[in-house]
N, C-alpha and C. Protein backbone atom coordinates (compact mmCIF):
# COMPACT_ATOMS: atom_id res chain seq x y z
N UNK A 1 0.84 -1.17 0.00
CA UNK A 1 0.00 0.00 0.00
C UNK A 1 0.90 1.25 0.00
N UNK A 2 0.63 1.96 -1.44
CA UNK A 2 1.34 3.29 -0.66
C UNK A 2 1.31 4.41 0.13
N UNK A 3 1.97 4.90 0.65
CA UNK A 3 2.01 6.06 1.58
C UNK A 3 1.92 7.67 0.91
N UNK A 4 0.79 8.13 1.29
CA UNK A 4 1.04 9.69 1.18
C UNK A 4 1.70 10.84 2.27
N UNK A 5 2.06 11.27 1.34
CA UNK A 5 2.82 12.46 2.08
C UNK A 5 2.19 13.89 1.81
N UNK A 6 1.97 14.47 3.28
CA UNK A 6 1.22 15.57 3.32
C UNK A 6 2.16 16.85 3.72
N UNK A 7 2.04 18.08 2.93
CA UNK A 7 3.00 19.03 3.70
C UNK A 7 2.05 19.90 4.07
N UNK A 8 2.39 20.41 5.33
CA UNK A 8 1.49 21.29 5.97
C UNK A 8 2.38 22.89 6.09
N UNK A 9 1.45 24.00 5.21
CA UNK A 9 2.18 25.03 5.37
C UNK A 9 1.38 26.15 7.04
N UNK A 10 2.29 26.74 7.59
CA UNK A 10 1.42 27.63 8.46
C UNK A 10 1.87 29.09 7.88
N UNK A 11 0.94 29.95 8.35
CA UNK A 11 1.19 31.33 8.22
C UNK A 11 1.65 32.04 9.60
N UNK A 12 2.07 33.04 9.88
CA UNK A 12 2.62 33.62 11.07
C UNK A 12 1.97 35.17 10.22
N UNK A 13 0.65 35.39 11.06
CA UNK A 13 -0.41 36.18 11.13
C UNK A 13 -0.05 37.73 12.13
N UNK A 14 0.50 38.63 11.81
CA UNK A 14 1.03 39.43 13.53
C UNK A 14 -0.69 40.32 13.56
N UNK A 15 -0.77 40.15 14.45
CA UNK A 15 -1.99 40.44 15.59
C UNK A 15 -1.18 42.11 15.49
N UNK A 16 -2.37 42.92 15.50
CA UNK A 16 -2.28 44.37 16.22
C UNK A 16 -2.07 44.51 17.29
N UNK A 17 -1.13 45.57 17.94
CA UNK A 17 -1.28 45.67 19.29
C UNK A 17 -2.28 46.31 20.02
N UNK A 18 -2.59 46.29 21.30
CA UNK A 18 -3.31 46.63 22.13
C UNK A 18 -3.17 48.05 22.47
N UNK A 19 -4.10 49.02 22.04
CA UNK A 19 -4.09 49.94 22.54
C UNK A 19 -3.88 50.92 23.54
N UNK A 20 -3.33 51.41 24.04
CA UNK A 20 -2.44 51.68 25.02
C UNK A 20 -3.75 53.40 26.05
N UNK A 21 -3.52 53.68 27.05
CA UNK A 21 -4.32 54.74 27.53
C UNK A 21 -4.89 55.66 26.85
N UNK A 22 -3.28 56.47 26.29
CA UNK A 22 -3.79 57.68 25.51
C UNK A 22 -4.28 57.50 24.13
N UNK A 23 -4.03 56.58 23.28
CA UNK A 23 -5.14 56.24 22.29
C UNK A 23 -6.22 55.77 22.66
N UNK A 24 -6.56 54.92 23.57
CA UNK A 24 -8.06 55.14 24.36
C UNK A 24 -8.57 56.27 24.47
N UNK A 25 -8.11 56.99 25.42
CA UNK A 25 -8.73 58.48 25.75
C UNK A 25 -9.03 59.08 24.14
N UNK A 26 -7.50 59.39 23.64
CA UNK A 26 -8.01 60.01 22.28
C UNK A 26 -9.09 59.52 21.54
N UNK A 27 -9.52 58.67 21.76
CA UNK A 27 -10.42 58.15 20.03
C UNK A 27 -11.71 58.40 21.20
N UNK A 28 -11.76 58.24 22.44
CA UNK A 28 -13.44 58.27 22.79
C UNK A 28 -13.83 59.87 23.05
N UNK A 29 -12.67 60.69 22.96
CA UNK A 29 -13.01 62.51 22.91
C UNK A 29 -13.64 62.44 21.47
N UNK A 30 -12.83 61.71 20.81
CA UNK A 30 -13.28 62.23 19.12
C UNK A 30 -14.75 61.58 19.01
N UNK A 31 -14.86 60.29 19.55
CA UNK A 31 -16.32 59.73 19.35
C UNK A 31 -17.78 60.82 19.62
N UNK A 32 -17.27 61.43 21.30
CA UNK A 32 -17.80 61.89 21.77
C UNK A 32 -18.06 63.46 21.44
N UNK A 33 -16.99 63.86 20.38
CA UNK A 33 -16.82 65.22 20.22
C UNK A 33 -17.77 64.75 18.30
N UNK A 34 -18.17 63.60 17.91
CA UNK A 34 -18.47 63.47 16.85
C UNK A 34 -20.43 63.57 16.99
N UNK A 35 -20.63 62.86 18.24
CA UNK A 35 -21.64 62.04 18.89
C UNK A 35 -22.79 64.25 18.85
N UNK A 36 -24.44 63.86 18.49
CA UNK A 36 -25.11 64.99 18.94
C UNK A 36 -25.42 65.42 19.90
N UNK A 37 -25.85 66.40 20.39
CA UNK A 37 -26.04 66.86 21.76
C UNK A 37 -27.24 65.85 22.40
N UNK A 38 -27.69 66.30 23.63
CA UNK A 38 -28.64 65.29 23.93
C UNK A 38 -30.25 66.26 23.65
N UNK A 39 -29.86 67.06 23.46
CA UNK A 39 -31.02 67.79 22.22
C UNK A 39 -31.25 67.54 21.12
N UNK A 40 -29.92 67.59 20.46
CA UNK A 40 -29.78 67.11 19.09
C UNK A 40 -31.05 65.50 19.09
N UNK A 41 -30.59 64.60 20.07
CA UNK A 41 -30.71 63.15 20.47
C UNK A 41 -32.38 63.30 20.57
N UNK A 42 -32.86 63.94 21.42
CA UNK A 42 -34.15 64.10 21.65
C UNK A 42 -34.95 64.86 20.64
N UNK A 43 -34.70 65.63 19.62
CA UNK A 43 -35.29 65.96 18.52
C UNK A 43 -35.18 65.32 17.44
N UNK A 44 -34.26 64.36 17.03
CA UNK A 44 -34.18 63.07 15.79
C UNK A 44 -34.97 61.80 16.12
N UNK A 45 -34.75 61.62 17.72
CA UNK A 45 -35.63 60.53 18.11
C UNK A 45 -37.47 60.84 18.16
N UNK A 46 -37.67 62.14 18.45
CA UNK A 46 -39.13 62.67 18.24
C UNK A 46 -39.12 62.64 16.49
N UNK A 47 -38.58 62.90 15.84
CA UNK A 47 -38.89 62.54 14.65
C UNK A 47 -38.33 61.67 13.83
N UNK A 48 -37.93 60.59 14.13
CA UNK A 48 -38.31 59.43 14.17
C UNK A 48 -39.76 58.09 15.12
N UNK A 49 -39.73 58.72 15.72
CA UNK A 49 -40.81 58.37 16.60
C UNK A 49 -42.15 58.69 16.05
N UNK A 50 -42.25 59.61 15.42
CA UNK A 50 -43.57 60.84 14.32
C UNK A 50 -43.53 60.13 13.31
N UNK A 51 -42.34 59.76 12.86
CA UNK A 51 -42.66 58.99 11.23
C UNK A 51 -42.82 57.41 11.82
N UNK A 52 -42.22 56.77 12.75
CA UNK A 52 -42.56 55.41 13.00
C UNK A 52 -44.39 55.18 13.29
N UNK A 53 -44.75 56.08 13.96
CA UNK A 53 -46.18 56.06 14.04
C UNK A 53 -47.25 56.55 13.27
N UNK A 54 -46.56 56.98 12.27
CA UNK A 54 -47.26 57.67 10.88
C UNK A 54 -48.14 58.84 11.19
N UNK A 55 -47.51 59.64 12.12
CA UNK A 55 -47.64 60.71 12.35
C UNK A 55 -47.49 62.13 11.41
N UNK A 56 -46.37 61.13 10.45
CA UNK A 56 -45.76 62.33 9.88
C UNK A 56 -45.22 61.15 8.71
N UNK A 57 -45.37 61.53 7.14
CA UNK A 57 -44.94 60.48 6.39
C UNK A 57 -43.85 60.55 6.25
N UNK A 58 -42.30 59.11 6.10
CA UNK A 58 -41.14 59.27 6.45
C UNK A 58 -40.62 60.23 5.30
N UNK A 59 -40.59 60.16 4.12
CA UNK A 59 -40.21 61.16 3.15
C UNK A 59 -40.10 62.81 3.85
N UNK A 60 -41.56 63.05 4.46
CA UNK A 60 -41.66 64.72 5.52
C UNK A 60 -40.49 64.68 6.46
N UNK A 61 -40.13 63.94 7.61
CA UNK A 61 -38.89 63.16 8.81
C UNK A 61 -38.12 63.14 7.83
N UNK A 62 -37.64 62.96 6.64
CA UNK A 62 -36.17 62.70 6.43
C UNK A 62 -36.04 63.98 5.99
N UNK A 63 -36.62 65.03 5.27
CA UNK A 63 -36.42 66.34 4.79
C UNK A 63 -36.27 67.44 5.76
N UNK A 64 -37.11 66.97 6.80
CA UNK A 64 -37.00 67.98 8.32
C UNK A 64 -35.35 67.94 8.62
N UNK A 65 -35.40 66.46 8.78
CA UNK A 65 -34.03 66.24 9.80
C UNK A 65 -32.80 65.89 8.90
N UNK A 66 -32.61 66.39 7.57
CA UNK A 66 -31.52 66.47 6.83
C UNK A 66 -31.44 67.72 6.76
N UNK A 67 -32.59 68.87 6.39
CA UNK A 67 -32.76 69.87 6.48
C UNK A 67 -32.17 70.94 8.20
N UNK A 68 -32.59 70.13 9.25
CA UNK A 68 -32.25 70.52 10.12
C UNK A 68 -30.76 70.44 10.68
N UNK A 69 -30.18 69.14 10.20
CA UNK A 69 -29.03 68.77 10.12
C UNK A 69 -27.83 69.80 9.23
N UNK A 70 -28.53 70.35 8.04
CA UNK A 70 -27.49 71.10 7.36
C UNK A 70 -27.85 72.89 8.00
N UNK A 71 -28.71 73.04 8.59
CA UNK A 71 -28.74 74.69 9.30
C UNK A 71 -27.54 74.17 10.44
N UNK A 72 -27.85 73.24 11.46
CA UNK A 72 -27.13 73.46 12.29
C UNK A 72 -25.71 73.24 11.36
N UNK A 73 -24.84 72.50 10.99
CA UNK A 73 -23.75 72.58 10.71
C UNK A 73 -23.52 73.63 9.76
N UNK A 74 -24.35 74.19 9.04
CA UNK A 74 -23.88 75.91 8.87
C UNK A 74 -23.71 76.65 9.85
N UNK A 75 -24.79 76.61 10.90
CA UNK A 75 -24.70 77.62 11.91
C UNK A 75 -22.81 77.02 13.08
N UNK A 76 -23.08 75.95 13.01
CA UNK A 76 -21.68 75.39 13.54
C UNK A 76 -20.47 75.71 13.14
N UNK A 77 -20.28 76.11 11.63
CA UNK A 77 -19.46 76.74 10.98
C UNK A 77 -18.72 78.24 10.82
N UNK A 78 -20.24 78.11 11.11
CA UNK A 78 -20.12 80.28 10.86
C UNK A 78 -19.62 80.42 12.62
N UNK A 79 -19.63 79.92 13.60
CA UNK A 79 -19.19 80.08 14.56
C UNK A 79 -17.56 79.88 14.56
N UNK A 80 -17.53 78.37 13.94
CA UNK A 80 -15.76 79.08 13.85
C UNK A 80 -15.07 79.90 13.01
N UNK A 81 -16.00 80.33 11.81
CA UNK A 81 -15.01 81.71 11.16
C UNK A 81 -15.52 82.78 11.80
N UNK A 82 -16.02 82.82 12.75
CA UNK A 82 -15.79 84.18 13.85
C UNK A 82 -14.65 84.40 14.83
């Protein structure tokens, strides 16, 4: 009977390292500095909440709150070229 011969290749995969404090800290300021106010939070969720209950048809909710979305980041803007 003959014998097979099997070659087995491996890979040596390097793993990322572990993040260390201050890249912790840094990336959850930026999350948090990315993240809306809790106004912001409570006026997207009311309208979403208006269009989930067909309060308001979603096409009206997405024009409000894209619409509302681009005043504030104008108005966010014009604050830093002051």
């Amino acid at each position: 009977m003959p014998y097979v011969t099997a070659q087995l290749h491996t890979t040596n995969i390097p793993l990322p390292g572990i993040p260390g404090r201050n890249e912790v800290a840094s990336t959850v300021t930026a999350v948090r500095g990315a993240l809306p106010s809790r106004d912001q939070l409570l006026f997207y969720g009311g309208l979403t909440a208006a269009a989930a209950l067909s309060v308001i048809e979603w096409p009206v909710a997405a024009a409000i709150g894209i619409g509302a979305a681009v005043v504030q980041r104008n108005a966010h803007q014009g604050d830093e070229s002051d």
